[in-house]
Protein backbone atom coordinates (compact mmCIF):
# COMPACT_ATOMS: atom_id res chain seq x y z
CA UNK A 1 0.00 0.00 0.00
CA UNK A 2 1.59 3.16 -1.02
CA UNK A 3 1.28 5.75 1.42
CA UNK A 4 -0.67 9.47 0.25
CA UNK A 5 1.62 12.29 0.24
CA UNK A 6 0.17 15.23 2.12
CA UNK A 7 1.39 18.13 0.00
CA UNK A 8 0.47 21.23 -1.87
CA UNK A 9 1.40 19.79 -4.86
CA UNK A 10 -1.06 18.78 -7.53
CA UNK A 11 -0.28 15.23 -9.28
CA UNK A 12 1.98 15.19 -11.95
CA UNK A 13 3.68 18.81 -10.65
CA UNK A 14 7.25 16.93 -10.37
CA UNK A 15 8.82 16.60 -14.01
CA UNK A 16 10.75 13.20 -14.40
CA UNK A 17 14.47 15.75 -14.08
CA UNK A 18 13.37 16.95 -10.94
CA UNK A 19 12.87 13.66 -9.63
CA UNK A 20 15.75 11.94 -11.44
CA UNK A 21 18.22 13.07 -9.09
CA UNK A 22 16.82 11.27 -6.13
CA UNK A 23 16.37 7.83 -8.21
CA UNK A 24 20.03 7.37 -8.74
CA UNK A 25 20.92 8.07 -5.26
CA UNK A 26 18.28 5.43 -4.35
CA UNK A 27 19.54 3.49 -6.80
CA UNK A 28 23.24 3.91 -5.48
CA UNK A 29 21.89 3.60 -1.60
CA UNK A 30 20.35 0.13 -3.01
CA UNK A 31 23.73 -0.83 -4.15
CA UNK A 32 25.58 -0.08 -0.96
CA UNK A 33 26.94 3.39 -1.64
CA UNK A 34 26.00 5.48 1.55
CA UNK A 35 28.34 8.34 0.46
CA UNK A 36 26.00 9.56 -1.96
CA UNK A 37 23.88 12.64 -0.93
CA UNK A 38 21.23 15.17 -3.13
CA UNK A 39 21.88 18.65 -2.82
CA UNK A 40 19.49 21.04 -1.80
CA UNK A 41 16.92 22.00 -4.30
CA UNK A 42 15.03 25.19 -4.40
CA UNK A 43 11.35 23.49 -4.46
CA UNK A 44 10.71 22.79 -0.74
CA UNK A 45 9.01 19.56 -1.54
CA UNK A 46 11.97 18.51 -2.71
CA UNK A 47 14.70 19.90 -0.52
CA UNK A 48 12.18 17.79 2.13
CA UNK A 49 13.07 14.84 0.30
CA UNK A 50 16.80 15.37 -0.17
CA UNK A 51 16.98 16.22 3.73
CA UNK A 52 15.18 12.92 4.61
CA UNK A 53 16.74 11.09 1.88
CA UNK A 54 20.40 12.19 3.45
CA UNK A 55 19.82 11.91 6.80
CA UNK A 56 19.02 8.20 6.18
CA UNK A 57 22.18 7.58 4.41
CA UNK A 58 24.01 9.09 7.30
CA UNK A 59 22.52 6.53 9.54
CA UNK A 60 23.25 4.17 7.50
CA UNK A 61 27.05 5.26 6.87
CA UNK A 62 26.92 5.49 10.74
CA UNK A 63 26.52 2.21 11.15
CA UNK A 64 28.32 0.61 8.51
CA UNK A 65 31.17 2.91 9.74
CA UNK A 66 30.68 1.28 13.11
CA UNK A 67 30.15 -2.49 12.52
CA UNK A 68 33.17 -1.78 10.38
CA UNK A 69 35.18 0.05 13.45
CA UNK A 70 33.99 -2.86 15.86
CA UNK A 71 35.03 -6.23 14.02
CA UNK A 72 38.72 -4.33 13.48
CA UNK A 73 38.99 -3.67 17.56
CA UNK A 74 37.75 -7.11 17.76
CA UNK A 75 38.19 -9.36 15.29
CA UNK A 76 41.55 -7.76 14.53
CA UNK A 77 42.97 -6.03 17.63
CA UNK A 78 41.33 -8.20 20.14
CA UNK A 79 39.66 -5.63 22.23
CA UNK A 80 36.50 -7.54 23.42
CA UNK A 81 35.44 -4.22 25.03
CA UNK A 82 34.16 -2.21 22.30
CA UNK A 83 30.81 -2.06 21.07
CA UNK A 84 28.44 -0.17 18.69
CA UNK A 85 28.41 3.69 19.65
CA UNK A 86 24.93 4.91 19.86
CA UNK A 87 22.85 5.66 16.25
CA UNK A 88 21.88 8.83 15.47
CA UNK A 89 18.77 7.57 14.87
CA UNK A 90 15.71 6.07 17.12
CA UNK A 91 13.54 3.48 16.66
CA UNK A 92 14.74 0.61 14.44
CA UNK A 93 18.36 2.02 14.09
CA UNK A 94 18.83 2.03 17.85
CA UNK A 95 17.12 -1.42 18.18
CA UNK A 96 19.60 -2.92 15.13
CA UNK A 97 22.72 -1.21 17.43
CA UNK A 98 21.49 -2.78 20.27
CA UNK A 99 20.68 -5.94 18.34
CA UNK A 100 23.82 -6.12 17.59
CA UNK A 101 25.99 -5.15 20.97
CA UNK A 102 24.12 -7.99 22.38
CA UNK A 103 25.33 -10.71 19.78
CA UNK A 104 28.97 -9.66 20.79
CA UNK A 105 28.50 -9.51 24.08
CA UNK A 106 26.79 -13.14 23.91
CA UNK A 107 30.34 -14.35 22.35
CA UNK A 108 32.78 -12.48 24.04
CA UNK A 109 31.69 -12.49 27.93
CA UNK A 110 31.53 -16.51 27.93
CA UNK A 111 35.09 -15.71 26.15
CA UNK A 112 36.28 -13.52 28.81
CA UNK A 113 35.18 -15.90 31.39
CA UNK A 114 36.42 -18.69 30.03
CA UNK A 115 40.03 -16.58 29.88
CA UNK A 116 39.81 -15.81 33.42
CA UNK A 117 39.55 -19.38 34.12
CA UNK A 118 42.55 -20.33 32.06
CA UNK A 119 44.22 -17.17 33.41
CA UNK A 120 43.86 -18.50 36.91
CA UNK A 121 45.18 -22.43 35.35
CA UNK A 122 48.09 -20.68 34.28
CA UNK A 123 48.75 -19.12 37.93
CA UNK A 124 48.33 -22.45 39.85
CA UNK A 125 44.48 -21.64 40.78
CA UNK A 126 42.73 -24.73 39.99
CA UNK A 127 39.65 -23.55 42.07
CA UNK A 128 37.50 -21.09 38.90
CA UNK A 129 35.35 -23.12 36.86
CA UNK A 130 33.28 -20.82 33.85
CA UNK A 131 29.56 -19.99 34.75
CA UNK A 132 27.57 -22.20 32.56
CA UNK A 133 25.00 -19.09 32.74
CA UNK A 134 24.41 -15.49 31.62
CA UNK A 135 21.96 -13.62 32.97
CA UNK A 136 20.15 -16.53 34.76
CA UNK A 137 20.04 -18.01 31.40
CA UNK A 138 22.34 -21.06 30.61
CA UNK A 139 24.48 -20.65 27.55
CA UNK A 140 23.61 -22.81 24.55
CA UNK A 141 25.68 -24.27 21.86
CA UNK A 142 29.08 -24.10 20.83
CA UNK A 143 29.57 -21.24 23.89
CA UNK A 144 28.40 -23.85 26.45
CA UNK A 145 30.46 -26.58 24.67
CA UNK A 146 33.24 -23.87 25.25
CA UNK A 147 32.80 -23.25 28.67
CA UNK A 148 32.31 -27.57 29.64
CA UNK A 149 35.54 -28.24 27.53
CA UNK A 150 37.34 -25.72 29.84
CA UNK A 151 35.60 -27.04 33.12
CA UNK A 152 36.32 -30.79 32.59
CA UNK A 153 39.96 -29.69 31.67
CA UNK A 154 40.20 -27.56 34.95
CA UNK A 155 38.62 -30.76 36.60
CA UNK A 156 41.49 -33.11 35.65
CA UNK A 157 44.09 -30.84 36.56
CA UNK A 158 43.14 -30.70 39.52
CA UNK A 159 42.03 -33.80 40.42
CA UNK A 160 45.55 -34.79 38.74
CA UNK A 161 47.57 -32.62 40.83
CA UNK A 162 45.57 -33.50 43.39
CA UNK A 163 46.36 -37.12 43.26
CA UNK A 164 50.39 -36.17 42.49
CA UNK A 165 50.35 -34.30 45.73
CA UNK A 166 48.56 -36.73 47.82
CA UNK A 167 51.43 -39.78 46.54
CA UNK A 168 54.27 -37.31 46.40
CA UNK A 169 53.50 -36.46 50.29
CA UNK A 170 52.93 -40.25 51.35
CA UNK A 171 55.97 -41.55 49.69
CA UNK A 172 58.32 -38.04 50.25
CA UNK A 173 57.34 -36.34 53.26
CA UNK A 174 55.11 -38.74 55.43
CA UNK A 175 57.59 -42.06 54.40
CA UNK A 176 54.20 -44.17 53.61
CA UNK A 177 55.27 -46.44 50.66
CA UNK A 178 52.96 -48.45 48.11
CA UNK A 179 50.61 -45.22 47.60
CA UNK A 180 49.31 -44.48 43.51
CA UNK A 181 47.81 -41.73 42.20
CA UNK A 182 44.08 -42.76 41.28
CA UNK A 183 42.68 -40.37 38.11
CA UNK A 184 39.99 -41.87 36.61
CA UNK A 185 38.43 -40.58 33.24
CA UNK A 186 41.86 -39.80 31.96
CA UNK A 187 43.45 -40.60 28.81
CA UNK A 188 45.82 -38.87 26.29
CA UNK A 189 48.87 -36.89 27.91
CA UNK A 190 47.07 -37.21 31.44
CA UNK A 191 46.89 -40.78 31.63
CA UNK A 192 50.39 -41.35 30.34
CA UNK A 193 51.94 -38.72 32.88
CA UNK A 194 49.60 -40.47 35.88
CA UNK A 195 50.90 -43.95 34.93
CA UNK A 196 54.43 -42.70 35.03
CA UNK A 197 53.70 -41.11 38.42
CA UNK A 198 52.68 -44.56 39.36
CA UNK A 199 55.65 -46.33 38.24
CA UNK A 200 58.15 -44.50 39.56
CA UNK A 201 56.47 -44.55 42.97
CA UNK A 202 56.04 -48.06 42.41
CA UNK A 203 59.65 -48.93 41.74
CA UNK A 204 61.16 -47.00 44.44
CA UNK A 205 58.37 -48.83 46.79
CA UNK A 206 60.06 -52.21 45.76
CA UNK A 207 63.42 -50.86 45.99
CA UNK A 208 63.10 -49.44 49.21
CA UNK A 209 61.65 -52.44 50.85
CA UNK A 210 64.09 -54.89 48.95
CA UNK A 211 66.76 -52.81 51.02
CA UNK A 212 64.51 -52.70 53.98
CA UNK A 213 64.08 -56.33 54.13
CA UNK A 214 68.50 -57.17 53.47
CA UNK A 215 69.29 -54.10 56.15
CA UNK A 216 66.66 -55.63 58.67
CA UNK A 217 68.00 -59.14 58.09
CA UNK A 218 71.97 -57.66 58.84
CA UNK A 219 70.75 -56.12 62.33
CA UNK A 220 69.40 -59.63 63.24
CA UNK A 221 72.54 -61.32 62.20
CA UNK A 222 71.40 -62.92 58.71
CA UNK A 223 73.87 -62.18 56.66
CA UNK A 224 72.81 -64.34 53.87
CA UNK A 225 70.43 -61.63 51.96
CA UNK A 226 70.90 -60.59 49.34
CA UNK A 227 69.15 -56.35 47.47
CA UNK A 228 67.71 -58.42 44.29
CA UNK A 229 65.12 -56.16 43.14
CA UNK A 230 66.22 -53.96 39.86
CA UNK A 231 67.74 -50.60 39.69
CA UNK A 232 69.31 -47.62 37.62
CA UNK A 233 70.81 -45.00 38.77
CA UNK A 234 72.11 -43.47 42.22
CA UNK A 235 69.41 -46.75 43.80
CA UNK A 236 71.91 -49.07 41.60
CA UNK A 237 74.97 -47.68 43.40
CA UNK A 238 73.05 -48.06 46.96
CA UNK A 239 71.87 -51.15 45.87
CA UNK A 240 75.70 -52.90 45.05
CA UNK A 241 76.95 -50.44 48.10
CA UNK A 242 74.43 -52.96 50.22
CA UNK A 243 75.14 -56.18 48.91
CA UNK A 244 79.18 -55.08 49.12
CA UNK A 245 78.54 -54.62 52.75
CA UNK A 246 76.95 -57.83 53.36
CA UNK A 247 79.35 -59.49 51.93
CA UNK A 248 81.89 -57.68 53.72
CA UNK A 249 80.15 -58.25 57.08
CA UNK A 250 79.39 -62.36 55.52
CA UNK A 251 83.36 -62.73 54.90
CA UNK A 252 84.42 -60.85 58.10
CA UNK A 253 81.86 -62.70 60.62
CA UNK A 254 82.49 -66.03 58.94
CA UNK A 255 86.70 -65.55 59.37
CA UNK A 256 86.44 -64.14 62.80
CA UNK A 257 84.25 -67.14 63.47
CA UNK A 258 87.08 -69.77 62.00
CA UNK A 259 89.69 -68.18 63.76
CA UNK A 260 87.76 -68.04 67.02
CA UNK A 261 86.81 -71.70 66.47
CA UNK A 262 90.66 -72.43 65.69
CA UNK A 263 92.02 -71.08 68.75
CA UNK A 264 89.42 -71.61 71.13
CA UNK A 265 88.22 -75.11 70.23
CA UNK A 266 90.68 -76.47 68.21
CA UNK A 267 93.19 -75.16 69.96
CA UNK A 268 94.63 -74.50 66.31
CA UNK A 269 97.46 -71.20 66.74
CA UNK A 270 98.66 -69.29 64.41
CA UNK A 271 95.33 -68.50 62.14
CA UNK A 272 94.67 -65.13 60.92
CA UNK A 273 91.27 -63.74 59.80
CA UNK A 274 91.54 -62.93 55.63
CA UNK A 275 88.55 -60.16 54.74
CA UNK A 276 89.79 -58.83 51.56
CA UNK A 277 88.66 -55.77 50.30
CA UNK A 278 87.59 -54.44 53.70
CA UNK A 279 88.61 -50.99 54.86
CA UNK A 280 88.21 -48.62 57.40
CA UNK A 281 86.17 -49.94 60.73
CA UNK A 282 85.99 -53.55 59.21
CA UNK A 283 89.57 -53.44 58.33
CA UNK A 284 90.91 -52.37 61.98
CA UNK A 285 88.36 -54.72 63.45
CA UNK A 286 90.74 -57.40 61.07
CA UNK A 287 93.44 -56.23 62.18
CA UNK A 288 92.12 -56.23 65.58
CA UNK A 289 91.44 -59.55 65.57
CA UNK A 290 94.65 -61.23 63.83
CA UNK A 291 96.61 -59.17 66.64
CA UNK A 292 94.63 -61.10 69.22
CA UNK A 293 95.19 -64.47 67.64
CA UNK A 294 99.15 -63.69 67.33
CA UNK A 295 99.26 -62.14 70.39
CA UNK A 296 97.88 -65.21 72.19
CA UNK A 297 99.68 -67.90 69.65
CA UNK A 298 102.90 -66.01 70.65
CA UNK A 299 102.02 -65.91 74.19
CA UNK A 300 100.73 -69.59 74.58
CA UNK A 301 103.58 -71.12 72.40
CA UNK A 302 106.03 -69.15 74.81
CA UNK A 303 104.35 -70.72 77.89
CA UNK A 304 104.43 -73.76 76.41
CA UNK A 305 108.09 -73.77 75.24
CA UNK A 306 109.05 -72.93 78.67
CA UNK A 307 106.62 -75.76 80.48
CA UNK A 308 107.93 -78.49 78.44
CA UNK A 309 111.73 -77.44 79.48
CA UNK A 310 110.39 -77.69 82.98
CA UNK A 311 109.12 -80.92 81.94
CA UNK A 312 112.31 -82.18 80.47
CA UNK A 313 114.44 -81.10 83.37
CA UNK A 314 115.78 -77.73 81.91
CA UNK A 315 114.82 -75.34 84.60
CA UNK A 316 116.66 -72.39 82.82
CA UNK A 317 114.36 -70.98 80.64
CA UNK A 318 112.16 -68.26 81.34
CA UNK A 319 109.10 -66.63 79.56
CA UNK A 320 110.26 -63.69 77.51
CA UNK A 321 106.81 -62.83 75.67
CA UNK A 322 105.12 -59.56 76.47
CA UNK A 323 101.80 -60.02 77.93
CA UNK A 324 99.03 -58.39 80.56
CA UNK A 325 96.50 -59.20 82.60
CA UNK A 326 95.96 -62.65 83.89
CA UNK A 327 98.54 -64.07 80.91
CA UNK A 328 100.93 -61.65 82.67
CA UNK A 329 99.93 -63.50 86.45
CA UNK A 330 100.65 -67.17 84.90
CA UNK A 331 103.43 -65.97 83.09
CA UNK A 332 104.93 -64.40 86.41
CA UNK A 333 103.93 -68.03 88.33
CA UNK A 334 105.58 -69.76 85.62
């Protein structure tokens, strides 16, 4: 329905050149050109017309300008701040600016949330998690896929860490061996990272108790075990450090035992304890030893050379050896 014209002028007033003027600009305005404008006319009627016809193609312009101006702050800049600057116009133009603002702001604040969150990830907060709503109304779509992605991936990492923490402090801190970190859900990257976690805790579990179980078995005098359980590293040199000192201790108790059993129930003089290899404490406890067994093989043989002259008649021989204590009182009665 085409819409009467209030005006003083009679039907078929306008010539075809006076109105030419505004079809091509319509024409152009049609066609996307909003920097076309009519000049003023001297018939009223139609400087009306170029004045109305103008001021919509500066609206227009206006907001082309501006939906222009915004997706290069944007888009292009990243400035999820800026919006639409108010039309010039009321009505539909200010409803289409608003229209608009609200689209962006539907994108970019689930955006800006969801950067907060990974923000926070980045700091060591695992506590923010993105609002799943907007307004009191839940997002929708790919926004709320968005937002879950980033949740369940905040969720992991910390029940992850979590988990880490928990073992780390039971094996590290607290001494409480055999503990595993228990993620379920995971796969990918987590799951690999979590089964390592596992393993090393784990190994050093069996490796520490292997050790354990020998260095227990040493205080109570078995001397027979034996660190068997697999290891690289710094827990391979404790591991052969371990099973050099029980054999140390093995060799050393088992010649101090032979010589003992020698001298004092064999009544075999002259052995010596042989614990190659040994140094420090275990080597002057050898030494120790084999000057004990000399000591009394010299002092007993001297006795007994002097005792059998006695025995044979020859009263002229007397005790030479160095000795103390009660081996000094019988060699002073002798």
């Amino acid at each position: 329905m085409v819409a009467q014209l209030d005006s003083p002028y009679r039907a078929g007033s306008l010539h075809h050149a006076e109105l030419r003027p505004l079809l091509v600009a319509l024409q152009g305005l049609r066609d996307g050109n909003f920097r076309s404008r009519l000049d003023m006319p001297d018939d009223p009627f139609l400087a009306e017309l170029a004045i109305t016809f103008n001021q919509v193609v500066d609206r227009n312009e206006h907001l082309s300008g501006e939906l222009t101006r915004l997706r290069t702050e944007v888009a292009r800049r990243g400035r999820l701040d800026e919006r639409l600057g108010p039309s010039p116009g009321t009505g539909g133009w200010a409803v289409n600016v608003a229209a608009v603002n609200s689209i962006v702001d539907a994108l970019v604040i689930p955006m800006a949330k969801a950067t907060r969150v990974l923000n926070a990830v980045a700091d060591g907060d695992l506590s923010k998690r993105v609002d799943l709503q907007e307004d009191d109304r839940p997002l929708r779509g790919g926004l709320r896929l968005m937002g879950k992605a980033v949740n369940r991936m905040v969720d992991q990492l910390a029940l992850f860490s979590g988990e880490v923490t928990r073992v780390a402090r039971e094996v590290g801190t607290e001494g409480r061996l055999g503990g595993r970190a228990k993620v379920q859900g995971m796969s990918g990257s987590w799951r690999d990272v979590t089964e390592a976690v596992n393993a090393m805790a784990g190994r050093l579990t069996a490796q520490v108790r292997d050790i354990a179980v020998v260095t227990t078995a040493v205080a109570r005098g078995d001397l027979t075990r034996q660190v068997t359980v697999e290891a690289t590293g710094e827990l391979l040199e404790l591991k052969l450090t371990v099973n050099t000192m029980v054999d140390q201790l093995s060799s050393f108790a088992s010649e101090v035992t032979r010589v003992a059993r020698e001298v004092g129930t064999e009544g075999q003089l002259g052995g010596r304890a042989e614990v190659k290899g040994v140094l420090g404490t275990w080597k002057d406890l050898t030494d120790n030893v084999n000057f004990m067994a000399t000591n009394l093989t010299t002092q007993v043989r001297s006795i007994a050379q002097v005792t059998t002259a006695v025995a044979n008649g020859d009263l002229s021989k007397k005790i030479t050896v160095d000795a103390r204590g009660e081996i000094l009182q019988l060699k002073d009665t002798i």
